[in-house]
Structure formats: structure tokens, C-alpha cells
C-alpha atoms as a PDB file:
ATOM      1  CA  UNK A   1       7.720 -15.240 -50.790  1.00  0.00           C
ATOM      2  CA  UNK A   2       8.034 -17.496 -47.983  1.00  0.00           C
ATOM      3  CA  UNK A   3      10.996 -17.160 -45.873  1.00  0.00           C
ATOM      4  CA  UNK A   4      12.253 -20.971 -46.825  1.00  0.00           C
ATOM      5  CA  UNK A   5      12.470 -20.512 -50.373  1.00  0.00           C
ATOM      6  CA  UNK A   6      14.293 -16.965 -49.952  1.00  0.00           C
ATOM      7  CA  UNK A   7      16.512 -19.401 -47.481  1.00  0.00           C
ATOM      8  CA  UNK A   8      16.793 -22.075 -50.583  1.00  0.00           C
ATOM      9  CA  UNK A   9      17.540 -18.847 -53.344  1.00  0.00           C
ATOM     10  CA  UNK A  10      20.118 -17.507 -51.085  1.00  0.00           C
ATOM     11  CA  UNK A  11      21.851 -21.614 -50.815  1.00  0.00           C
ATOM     12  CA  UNK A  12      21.984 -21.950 -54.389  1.00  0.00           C
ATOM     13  CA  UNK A  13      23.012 -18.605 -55.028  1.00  0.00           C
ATOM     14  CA  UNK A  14      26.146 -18.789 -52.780  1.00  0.00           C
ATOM     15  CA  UNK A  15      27.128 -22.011 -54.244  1.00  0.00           C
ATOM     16  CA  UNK A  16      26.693 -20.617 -57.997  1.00  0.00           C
ATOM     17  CA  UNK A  17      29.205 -17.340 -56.637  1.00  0.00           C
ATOM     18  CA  UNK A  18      31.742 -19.853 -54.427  1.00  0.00           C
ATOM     19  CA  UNK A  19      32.059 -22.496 -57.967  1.00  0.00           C
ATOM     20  CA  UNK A  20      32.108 -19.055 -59.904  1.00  0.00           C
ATOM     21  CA  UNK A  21      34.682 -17.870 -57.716  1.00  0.00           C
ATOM     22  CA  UNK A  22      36.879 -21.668 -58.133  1.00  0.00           C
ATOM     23  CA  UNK A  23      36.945 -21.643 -61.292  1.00  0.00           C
ATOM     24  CA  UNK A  24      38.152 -18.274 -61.654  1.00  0.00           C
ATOM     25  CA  UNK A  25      41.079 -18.978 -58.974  1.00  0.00           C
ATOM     26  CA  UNK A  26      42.201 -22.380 -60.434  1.00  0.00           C
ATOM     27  CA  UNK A  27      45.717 -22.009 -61.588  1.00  0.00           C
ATOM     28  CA  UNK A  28      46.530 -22.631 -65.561  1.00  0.00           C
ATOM     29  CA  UNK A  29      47.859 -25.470 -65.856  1.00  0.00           C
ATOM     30  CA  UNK A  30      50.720 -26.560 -68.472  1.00  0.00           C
ATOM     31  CA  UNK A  31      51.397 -28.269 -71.436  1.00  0.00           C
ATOM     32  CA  UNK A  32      52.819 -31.746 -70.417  1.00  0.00           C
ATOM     33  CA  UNK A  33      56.759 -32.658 -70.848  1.00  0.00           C
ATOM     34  CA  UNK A  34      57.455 -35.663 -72.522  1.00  0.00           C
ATOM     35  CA  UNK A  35      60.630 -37.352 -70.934  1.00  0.00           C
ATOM     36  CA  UNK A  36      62.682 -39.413 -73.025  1.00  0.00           C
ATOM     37  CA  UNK A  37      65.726 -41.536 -72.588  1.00  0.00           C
ATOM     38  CA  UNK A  38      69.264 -39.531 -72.082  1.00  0.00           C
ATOM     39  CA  UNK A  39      70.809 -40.110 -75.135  1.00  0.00           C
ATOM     40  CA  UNK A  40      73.470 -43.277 -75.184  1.00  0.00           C
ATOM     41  CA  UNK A  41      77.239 -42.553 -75.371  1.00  0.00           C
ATOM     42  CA  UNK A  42      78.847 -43.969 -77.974  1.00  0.00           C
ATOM     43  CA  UNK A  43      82.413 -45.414 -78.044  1.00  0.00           C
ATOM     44  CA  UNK A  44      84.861 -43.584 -80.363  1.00  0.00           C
ATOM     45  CA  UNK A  45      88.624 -45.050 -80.705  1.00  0.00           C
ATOM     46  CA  UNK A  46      91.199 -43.314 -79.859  1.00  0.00           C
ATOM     47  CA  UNK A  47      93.224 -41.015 -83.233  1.00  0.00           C
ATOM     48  CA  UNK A  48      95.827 -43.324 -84.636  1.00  0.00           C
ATOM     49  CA  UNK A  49      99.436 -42.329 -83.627  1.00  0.00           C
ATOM     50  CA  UNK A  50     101.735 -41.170 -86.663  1.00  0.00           C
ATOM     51  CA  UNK A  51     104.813 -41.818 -87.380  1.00  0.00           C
ATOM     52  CA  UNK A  52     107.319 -39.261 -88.540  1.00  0.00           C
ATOM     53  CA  UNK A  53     109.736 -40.422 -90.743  1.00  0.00           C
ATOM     54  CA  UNK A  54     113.306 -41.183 -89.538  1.00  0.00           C
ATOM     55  CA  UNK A  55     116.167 -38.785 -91.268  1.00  0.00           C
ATOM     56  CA  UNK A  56     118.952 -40.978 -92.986  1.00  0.00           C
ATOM     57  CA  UNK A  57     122.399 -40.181 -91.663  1.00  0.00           C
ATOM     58  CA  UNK A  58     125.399 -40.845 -94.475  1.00  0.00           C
ATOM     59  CA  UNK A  59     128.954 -39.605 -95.134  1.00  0.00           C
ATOM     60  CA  UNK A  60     130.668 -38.156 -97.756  1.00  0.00           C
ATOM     61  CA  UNK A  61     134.085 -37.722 -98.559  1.00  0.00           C
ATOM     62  CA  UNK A  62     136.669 -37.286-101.543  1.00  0.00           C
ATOM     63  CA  UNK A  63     136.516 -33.920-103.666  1.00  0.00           C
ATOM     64  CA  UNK A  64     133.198 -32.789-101.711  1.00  0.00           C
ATOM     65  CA  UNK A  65     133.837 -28.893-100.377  1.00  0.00           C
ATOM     66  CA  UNK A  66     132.499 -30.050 -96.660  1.00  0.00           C
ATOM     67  CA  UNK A  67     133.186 -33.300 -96.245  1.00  0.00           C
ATOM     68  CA  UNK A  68     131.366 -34.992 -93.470  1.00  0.00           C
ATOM     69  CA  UNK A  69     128.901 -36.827 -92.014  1.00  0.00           C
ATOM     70  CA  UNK A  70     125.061 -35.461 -92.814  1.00  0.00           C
ATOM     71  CA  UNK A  71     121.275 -35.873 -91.554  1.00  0.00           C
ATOM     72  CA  UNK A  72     119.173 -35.943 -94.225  1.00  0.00           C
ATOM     73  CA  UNK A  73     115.347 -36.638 -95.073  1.00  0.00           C
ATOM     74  CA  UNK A  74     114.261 -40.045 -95.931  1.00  0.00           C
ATOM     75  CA  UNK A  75     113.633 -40.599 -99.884  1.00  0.00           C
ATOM     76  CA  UNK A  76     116.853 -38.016-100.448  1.00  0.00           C
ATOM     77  CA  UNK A  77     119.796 -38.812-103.048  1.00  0.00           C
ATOM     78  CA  UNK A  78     122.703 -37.869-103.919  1.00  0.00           C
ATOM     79  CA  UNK A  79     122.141 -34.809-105.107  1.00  0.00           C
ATOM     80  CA  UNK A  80     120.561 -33.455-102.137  1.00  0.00           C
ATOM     81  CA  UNK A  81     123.573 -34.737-100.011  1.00  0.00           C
ATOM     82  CA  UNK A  82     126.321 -33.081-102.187  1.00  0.00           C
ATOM     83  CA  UNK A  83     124.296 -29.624-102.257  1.00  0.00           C
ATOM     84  CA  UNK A  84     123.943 -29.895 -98.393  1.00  0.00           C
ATOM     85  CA  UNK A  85     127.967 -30.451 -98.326  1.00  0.00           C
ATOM     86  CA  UNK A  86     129.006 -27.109 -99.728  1.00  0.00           C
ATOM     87  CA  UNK A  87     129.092 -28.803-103.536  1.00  0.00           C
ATOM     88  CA  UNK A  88     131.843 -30.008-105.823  1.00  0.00           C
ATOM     89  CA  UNK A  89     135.533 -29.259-106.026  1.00  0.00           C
ATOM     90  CA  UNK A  90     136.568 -28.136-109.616  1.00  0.00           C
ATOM     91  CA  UNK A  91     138.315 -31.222-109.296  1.00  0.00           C
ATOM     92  CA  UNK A  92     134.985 -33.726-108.902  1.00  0.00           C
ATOM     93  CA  UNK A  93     134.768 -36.489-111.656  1.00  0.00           C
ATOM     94  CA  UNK A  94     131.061 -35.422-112.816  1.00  0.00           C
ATOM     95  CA  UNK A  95     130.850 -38.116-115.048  1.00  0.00           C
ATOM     96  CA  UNK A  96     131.054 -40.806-112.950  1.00  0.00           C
ATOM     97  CA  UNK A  97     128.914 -39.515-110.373  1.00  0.00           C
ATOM     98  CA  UNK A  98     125.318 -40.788-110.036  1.00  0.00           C
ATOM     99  CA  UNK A  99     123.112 -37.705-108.723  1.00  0.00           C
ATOM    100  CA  UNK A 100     119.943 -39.957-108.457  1.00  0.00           C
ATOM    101  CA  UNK A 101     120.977 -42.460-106.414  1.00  0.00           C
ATOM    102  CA  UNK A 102     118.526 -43.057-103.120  1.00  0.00           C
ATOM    103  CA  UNK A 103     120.589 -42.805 -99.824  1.00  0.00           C
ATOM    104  CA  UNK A 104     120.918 -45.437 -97.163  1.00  0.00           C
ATOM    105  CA  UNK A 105     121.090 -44.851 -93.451  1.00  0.00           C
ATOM    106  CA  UNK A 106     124.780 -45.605 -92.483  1.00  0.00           C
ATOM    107  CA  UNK A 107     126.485 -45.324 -96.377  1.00  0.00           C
ATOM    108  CA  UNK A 108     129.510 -43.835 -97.239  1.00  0.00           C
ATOM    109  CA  UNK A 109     129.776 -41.769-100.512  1.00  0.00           C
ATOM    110  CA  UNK A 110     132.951 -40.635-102.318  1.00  0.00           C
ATOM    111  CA  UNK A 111     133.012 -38.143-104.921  1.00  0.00           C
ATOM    112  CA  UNK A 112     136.299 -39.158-107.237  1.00  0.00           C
ATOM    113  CA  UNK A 113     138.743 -37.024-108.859  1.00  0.00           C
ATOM    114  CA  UNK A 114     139.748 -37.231-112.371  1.00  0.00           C
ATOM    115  CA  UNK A 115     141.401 -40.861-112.847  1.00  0.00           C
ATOM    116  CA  UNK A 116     141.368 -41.810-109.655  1.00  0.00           C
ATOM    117  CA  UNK A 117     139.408 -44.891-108.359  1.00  0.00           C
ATOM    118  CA  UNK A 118     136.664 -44.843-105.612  1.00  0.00           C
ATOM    119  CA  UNK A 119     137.673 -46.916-102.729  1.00  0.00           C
ATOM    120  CA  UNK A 120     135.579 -50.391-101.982  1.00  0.00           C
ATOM    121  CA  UNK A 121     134.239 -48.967 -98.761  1.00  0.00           C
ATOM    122  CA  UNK A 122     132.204 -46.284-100.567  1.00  0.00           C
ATOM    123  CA  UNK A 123     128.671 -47.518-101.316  1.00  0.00           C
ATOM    124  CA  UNK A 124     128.619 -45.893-104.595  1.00  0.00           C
ATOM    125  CA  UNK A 125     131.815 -47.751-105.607  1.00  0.00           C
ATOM    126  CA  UNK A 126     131.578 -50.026-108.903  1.00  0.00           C
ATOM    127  CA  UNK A 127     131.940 -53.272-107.026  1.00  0.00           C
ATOM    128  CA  UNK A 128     129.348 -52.405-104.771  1.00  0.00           C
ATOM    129  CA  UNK A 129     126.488 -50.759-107.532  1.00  0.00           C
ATOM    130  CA  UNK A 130     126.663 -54.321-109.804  1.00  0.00           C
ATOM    131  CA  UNK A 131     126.340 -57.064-106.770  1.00  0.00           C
ATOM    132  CA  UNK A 132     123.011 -58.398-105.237  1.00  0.00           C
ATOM    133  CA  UNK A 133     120.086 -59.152-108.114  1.00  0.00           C
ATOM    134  CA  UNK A 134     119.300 -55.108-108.814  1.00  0.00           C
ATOM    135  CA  UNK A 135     122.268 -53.791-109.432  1.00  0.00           C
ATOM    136  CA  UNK A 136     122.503 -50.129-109.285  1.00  0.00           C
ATOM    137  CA  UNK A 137     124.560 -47.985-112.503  1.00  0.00           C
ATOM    138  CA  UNK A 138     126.215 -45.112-112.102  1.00  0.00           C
ATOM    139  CA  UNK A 139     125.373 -42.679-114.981  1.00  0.00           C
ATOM    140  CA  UNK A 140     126.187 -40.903-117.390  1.00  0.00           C
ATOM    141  CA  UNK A 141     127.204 -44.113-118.732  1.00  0.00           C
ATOM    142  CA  UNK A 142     129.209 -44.496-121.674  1.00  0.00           C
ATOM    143  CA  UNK A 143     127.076 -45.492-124.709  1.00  0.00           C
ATOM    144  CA  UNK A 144     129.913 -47.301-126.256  1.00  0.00           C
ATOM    145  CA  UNK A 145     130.419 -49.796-123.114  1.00  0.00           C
ATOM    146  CA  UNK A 146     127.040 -50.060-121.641  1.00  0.00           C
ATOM    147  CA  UNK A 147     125.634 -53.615-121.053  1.00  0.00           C
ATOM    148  CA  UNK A 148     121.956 -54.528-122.113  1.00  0.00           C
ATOM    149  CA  UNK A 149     121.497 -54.528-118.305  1.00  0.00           C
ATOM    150  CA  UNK A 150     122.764 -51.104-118.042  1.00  0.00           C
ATOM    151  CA  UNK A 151     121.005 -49.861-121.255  1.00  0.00           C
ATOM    152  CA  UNK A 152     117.662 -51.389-119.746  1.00  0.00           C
ATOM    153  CA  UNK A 153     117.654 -49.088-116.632  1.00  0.00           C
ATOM    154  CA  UNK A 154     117.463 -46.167-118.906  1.00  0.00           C
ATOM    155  CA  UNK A 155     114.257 -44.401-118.773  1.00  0.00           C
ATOM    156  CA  UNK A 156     111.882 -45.237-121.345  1.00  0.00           C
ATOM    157  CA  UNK A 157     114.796 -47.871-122.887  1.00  0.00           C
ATOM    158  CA  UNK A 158     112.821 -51.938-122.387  1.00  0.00           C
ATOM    159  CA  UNK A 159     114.521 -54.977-123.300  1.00  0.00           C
ATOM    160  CA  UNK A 160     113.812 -54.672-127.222  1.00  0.00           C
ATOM    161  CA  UNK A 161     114.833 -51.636-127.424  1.00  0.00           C
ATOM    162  CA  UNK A 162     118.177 -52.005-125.428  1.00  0.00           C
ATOM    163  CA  UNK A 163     118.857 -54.906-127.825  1.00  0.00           C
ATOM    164  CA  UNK A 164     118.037 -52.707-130.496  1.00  0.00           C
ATOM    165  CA  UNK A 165     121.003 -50.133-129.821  1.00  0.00           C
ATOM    166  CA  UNK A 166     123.555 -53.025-128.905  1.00  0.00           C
ATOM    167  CA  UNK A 167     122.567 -55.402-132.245  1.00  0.00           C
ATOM    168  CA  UNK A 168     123.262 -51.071-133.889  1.00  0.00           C
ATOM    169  CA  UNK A 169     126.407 -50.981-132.344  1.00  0.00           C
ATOM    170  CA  UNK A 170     127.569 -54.467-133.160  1.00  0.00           C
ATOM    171  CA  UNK A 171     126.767 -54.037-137.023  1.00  0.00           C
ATOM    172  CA  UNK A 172     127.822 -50.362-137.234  1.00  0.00           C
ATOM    173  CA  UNK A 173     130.487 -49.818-134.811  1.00  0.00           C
ATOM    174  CA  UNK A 174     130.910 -47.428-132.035  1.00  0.00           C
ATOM    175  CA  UNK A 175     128.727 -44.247-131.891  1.00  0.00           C
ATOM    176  CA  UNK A 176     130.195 -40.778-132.292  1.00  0.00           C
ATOM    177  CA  UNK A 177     127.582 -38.843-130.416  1.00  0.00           C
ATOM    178  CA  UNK A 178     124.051 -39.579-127.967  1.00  0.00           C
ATOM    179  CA  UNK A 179     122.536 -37.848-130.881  1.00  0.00           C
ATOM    180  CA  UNK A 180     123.360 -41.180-133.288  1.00  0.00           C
ATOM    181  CA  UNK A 181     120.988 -42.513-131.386  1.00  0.00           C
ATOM    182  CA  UNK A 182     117.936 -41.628-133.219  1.00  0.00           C
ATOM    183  CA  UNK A 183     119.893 -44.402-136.164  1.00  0.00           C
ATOM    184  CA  UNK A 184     118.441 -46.939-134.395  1.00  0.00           C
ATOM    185  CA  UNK A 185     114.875 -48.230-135.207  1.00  0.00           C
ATOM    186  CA  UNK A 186     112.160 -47.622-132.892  1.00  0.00           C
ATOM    187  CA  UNK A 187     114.178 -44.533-130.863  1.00  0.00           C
ATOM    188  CA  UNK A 188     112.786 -40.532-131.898  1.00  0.00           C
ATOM    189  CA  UNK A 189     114.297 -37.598-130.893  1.00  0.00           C
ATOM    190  CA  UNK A 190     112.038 -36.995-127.878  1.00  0.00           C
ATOM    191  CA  UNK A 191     113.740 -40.102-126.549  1.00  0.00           C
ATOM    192  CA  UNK A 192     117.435 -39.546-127.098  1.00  0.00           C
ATOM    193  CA  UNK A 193     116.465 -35.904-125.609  1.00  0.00           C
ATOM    194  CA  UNK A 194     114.953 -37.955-122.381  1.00  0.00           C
ATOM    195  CA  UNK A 195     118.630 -40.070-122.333  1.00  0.00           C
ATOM    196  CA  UNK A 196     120.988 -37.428-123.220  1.00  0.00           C
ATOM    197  CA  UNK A 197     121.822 -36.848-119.269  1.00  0.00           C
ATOM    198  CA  UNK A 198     122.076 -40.111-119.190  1.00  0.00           C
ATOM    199  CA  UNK A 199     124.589 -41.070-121.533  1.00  0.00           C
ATOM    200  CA  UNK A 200     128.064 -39.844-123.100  1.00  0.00           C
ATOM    201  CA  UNK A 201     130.351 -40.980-125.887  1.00  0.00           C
ATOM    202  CA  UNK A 202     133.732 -41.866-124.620  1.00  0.00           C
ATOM    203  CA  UNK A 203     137.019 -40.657-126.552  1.00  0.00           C
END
């Protein structure tokens, strides 16, 4: 072989072995990254105050074993008040004493004796629970004096039947017991059981 062509063999065989060699050395390269946008904020408001509910503050006086003035819970009656002040005196008046009425911030509450009169600046007095356009009863009442207004705040007692037991009294005089109540038309015994905490017959 002539010495040009083993020249031109020996050329194109070290440029096959240097892109052999190349290719071999070239680094792997990656799989892309896809960039997307940083996420947006988003505005939140702010968590809503709340409100804790103010205690009442009331008195009570007259035959009460702690008489004094009390913090209570909002939405509490009387019941919860007298409990709080050490109870009833044997002497307490229970039946003219309305456990369910709702207290007031700033009311004063006597608890009367036997005969004796509640004084005018007690919020549970009698002048005080008939005034304004809702007037407030104190119960038991007595089932032989009660109004149709009175009779009406009963529970489960409307208009009619109200005027039922007064038009029952009227035509067949006083009643002797709660329990005469199931007499009148329209009123079962799962009723006068519902009213008998409510009501008394007076000597």
C-alpha cells in the first residue's frame, strides 16, 4: 500500500477513535424543569372577635338566709339567685314568690314573709309586675282571683281557653281544688298536671 493512503487510513481512523472517545465523555444530561408561577397569596380576614356575655348584678333582701347583693349569669332567674343566697327562711312566703322570673342588671328582689307586703322598690313587687304593656305575674296564682290576662300566661292556657275557666267559674262558682280544673271543656288531665305549680286554691 502506498504510504499516502496508509497516511489517509491512519486520518480517518483517529477521527473515528477521538468522536468515539466524545461521545463516550459527554455528560448525561437531565430531564428539563418546568418553572411555573409562585403560587398567589390570598387574603383571609381576620377571626371575628366574641363577645362574652356580661353577668347581671341584683340584690336580694327580706327572709333570704344571705341577703345581699349577687353576680350572676345572664338568662338567670330567680331561682338561681335565691339558691346562690343561702335559700329561704322557714319564714319565706312561697306562694307569692315567682321562681321563674328573668333577672335584670341593677333589680332589687324581696322575698316576703307571711302577711307582710313587699315594698314598691322591689322589682318583683305587685305594682311593679302589672305596669308597662307585658306585665309580668307572680305565680302560684290563685285560681279563684286570676284575671284572663293572668290565666293567659299560663303555659299551654290561650285566650279561649282562659275564657273557658273564667265563663266555669262565673256559672259554677269558686273552685275547691287545681284538680276541678279538668270540669272545664277543652282542659285534660295532662294539662291541669302542666298548671298545678302554677296555681292554688285560696281559703
Amino acid at each position: 500500500m502506498k504510504p499516502w493512503m496508509l497516511l489517509l487510513y491512519g486520518l480517518l481512523l483517529g477521527l473515528l477513535l477521538a468522536g468515539v472517545i466524545l461521545l463516550i465523555s459527554r455528560p448525561i444530561q437531565g430531564v428539563p424543569i418546568e418553572l411555573r408561577p409562585a403560587p398567589s397569596v390570598t387574603a383571609t380576614s381576620l377571626p371575628l372577635a366574641t363577645t362574652t356575655p356580661r353577668p347581671v348584678t341584683v340584690q336580694v333582701g327580706g327572709e333570704i338566709r344571705l341577703p345581699d347583693l349577687y353576680s350572676l349569669p345572664k338568662d338567670s332567674r330567680l331561682l338561681d339567685l335565691i339558691a346562690l343566697a343561702g335559700g329561704l327562711t322557714p319564714d319565706a312566703d312561697e306562694n307569692r314568690i315567682n321562681y321563674a322570673i328573668l333577672l335584670r342588671d341593677g333589680d332589687y328582689y324581696y322575698i316576703p314573709a307571711f302577711g307582710e307586703d313587699i315594698p314598691e322598690t322591689a322589682s318583683n313587687a305587685p305594682a311593679n309586675l302589672t305596669t308597662g304593656s307585658n306585665p309580668v305575674f307572680t305565680y302560684p296564682l290563685d285560681l279563684n282571683e286570676a284575671t284572663i290576662e293572668a290565666l293567659e300566661s299560663l303555659p299551654g292556657i290561650g285566650p279561649s281557653k282562659a275564657a273557658d275557666i273564667l265563663a266555669y267559674r262565673e256559672e259554677n262558682g269558686p273552685f275547691t281544688k287545681v284538680d276541678d280544673l279538668i270540669n272545664v271543656p277543652g282542659i285534660g288531665p295532662s294539662t291541669v298536671e302542666a298548671l298545678r305549680d302554677y296555681l292554688y286554691v285560696g281559703p
